[in-house]
Structure formats: structure tokens, C-alpha cells
C-alpha atoms as a PDB file:
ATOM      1  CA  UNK A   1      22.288  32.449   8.763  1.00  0.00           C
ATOM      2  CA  UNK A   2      18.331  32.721   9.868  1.00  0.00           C
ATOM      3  CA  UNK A   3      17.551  32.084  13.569  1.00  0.00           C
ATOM      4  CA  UNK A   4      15.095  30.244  15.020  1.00  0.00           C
ATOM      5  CA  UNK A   5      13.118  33.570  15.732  1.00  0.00           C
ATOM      6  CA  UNK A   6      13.821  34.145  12.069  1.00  0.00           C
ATOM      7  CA  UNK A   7      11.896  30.546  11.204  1.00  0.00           C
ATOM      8  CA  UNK A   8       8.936  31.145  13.336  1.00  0.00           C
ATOM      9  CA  UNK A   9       8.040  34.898  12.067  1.00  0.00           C
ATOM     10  CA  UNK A  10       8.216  33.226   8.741  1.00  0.00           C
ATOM     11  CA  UNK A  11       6.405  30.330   9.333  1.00  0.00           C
ATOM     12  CA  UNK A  12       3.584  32.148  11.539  1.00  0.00           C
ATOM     13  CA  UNK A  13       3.339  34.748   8.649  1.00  0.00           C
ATOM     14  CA  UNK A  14       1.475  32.260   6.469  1.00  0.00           C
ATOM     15  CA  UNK A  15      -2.397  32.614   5.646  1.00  0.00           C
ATOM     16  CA  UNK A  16      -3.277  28.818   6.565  1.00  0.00           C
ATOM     17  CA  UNK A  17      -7.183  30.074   7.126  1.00  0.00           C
ATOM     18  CA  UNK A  18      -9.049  26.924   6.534  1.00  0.00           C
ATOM     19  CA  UNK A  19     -11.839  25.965   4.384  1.00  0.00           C
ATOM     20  CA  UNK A  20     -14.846  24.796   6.277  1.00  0.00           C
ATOM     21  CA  UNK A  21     -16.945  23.585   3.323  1.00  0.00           C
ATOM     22  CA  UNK A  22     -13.507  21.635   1.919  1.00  0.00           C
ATOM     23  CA  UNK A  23     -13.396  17.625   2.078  1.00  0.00           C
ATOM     24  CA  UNK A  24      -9.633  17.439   1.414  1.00  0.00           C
ATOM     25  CA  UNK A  25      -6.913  18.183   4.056  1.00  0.00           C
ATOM     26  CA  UNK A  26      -5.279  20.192   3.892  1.00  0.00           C
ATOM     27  CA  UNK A  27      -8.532  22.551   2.909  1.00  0.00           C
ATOM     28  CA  UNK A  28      -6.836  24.991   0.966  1.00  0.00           C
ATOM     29  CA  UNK A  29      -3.952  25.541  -1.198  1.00  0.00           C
ATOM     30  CA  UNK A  30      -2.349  28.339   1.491  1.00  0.00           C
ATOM     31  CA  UNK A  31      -1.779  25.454   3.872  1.00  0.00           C
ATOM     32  CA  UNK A  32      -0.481  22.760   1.328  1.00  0.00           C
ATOM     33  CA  UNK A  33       2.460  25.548   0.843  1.00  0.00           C
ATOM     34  CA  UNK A  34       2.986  25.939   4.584  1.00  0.00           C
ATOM     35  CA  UNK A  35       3.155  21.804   4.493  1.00  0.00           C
ATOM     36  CA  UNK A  36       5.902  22.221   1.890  1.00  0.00           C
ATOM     37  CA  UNK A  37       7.990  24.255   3.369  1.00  0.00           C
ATOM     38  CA  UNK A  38       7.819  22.429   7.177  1.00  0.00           C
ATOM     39  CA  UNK A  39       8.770  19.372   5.044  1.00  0.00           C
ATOM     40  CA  UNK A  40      11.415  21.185   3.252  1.00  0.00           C
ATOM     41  CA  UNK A  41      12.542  22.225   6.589  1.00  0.00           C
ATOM     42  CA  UNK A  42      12.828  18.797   8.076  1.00  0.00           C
ATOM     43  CA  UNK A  43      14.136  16.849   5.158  1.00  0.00           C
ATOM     44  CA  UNK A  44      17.175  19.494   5.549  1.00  0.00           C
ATOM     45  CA  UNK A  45      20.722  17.887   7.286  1.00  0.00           C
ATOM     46  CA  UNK A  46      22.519  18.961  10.221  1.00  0.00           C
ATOM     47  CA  UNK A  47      25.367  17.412  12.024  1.00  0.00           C
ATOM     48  CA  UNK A  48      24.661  15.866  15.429  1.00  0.00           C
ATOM     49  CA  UNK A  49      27.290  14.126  17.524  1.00  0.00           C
ATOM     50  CA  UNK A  50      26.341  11.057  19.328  1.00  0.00           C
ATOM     51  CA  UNK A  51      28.358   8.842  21.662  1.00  0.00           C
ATOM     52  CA  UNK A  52      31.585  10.751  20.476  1.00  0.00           C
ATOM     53  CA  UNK A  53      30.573  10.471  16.677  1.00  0.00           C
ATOM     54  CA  UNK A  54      29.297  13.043  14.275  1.00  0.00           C
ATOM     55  CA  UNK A  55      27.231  12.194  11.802  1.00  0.00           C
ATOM     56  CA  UNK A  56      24.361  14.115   9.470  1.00  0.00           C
ATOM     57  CA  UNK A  57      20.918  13.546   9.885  1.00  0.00           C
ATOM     58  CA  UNK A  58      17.545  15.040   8.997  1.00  0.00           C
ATOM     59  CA  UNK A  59      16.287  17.930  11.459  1.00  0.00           C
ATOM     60  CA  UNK A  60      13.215  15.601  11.686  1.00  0.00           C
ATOM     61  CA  UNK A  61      15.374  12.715  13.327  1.00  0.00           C
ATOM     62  CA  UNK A  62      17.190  15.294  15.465  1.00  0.00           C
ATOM     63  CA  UNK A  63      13.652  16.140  16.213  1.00  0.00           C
ATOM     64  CA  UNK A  64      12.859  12.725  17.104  1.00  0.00           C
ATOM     65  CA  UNK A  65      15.326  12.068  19.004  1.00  0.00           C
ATOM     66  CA  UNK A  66      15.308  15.069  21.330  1.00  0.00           C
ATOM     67  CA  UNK A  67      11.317  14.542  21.946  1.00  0.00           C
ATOM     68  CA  UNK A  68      12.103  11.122  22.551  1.00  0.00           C
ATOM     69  CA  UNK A  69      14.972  12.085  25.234  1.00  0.00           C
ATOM     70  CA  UNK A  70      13.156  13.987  27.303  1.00  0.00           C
ATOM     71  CA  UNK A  71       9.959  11.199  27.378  1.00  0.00           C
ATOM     72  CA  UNK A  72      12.832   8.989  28.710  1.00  0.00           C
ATOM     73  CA  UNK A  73      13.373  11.675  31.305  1.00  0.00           C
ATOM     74  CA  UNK A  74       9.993  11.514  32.283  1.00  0.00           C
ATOM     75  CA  UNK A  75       8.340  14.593  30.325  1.00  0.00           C
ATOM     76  CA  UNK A  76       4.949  13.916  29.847  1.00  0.00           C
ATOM     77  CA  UNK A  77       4.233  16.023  26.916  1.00  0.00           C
ATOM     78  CA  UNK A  78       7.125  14.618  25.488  1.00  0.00           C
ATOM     79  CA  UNK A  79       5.613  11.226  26.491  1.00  0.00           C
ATOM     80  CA  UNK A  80       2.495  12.090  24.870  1.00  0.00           C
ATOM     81  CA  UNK A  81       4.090  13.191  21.586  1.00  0.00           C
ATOM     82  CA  UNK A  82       6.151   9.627  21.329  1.00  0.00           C
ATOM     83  CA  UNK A  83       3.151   7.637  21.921  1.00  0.00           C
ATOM     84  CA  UNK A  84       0.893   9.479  19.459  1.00  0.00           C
ATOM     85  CA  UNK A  85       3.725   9.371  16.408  1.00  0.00           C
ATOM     86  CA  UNK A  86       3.874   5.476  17.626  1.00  0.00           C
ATOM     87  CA  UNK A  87       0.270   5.268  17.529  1.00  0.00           C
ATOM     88  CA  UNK A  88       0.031   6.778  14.006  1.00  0.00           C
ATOM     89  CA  UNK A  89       2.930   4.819  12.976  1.00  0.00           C
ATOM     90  CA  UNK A  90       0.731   1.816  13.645  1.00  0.00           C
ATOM     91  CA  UNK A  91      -1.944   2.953  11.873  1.00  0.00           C
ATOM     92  CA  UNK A  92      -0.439   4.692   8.787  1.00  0.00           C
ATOM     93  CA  UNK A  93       2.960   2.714   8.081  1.00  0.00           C
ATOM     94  CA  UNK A  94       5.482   4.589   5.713  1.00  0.00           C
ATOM     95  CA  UNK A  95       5.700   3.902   2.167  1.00  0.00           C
ATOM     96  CA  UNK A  96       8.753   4.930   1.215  1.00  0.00           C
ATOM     97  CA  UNK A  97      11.605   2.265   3.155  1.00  0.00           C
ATOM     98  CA  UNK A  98      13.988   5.111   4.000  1.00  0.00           C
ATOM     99  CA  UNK A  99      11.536   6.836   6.257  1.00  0.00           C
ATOM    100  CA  UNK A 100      10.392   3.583   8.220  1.00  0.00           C
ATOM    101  CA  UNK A 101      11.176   3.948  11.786  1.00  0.00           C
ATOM    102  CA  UNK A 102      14.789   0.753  12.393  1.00  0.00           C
ATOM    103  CA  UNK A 103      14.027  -2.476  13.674  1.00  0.00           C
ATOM    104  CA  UNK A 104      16.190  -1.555  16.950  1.00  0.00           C
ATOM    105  CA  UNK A 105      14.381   2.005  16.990  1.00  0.00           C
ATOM    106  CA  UNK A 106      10.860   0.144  17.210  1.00  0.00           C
ATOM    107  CA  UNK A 107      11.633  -2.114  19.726  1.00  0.00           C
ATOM    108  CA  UNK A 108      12.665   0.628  21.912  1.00  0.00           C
ATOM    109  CA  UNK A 109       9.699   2.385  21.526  1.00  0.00           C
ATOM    110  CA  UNK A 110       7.761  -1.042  22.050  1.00  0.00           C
ATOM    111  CA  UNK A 111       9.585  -1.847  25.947  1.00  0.00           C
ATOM    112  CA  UNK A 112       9.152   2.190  26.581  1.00  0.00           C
ATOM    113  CA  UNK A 113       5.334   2.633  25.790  1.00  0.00           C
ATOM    114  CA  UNK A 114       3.745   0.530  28.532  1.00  0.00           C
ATOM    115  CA  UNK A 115       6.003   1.424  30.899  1.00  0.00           C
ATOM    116  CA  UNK A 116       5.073   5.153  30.157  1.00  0.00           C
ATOM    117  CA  UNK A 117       1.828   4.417  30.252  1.00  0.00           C
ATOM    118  CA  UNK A 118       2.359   2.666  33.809  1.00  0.00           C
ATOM    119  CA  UNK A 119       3.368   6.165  35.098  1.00  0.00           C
ATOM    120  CA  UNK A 120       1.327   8.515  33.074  1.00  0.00           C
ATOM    121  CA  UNK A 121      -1.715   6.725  34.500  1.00  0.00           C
ATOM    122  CA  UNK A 122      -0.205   6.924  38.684  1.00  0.00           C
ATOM    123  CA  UNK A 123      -0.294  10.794  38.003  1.00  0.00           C
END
């Protein structure tokens, strides 16, 4: 079983050097295997309970989720990170139907954001 320690020194072992002249993104074919293997990473399942229920999701909804519980708690950076992935959400919508953020899911995120914003802006 690799740790999360484990993850990171192989994740942060990866030549992702850039290339400056390139007009694609990513720049070089080092990063598009880095991109792989985050996506790998997050399209993987783990179990998560939820009001008394287990059920599998993808480590990117756990993800999600978590970011998005602590933005309800009043985390700003956590704030900031829901508001941006709405924000490109808006801009770039999903193409594939099983990735699309639910109806219910949305609407949440629609009554949170000005509220958020409400507080973000009185600090």
C-alpha cells in the first residue's frame, strides 16, 4: 500500500520543465505524462461513507467534496478553489455527461457563491 508521502515523492520526481517557445499546453511531452498519471490517480475509486452509507466514488469527487466542506466552513482558500472550478465550469462545460457536475450539485454551488463572495469581500 503507497502513502501519501509515497504519492508526492513520486509525483514531485517528474521533469515537467516547460517549453517557453511551445504554443500547446501542456509544452512538452514530460508534463502530458505527469497529466496522465494525476488523471489516472483521480479517476481511481475509494469508498466514502456519507450520512451512514458507503458508497465508491472517484478520489476526484472525494476531492470535491472535502474542498467544498471546508468553503462551507468558511475557508477561504477553500472558497477560492470552489469558485474558480465553478467559474471554469462556466466557461469550459464537460463533454462527456458522466463528468457534468448534478443538477442538485449546481444549484448548491449557485445559492453558496454570492453568499461567499458577500464575506470574502467584508475581509
Amino acid at each position: 500500500m503507497t502513502t501519501v508521502l509515497d504519492r508526492f515523492l513520486r509525483y514531485v520526481a517528474y521533469d515537467t520543465q516547460s517549453d517557453p517557445e511551445s504554443k500547446t499546453y501542456p509544452s512538452t511531452g514530460k508534463q502530458l505524462v505527469l497529466l496522465r498519471d494525476l488523471a489516472d490517480e483521480l479517476e481511481e475509486k475509494i469508498t466514502v461513507r456519507e450520512e451512514g452509507r458507503s458508497r465508491r466514488i472517484s478520489k476526484q469527487r472525494a476531492l470535491i467534496k472535502s474542498v467544498m466542506a471546508k468553503a462551507l466552513q468558511g475557508n477561504v482558500q477553500a472558497t477560492a478553489a470552489i469558485l474558480a472550478l465553478y467559474a471554469r465550469l462556466i466557461v469550459e462545460p464537460a463533454d462527456d455527461a458522466d463528468d457534468q457536475i448534478q443538477a442538485d450539485e449546481l444549484e448548491i454551488i449557485k445559492r453558496f457563491a454570492p453568499r461567499l463572495l458577500k464575506s470574502i469581500k467584508r475581509k
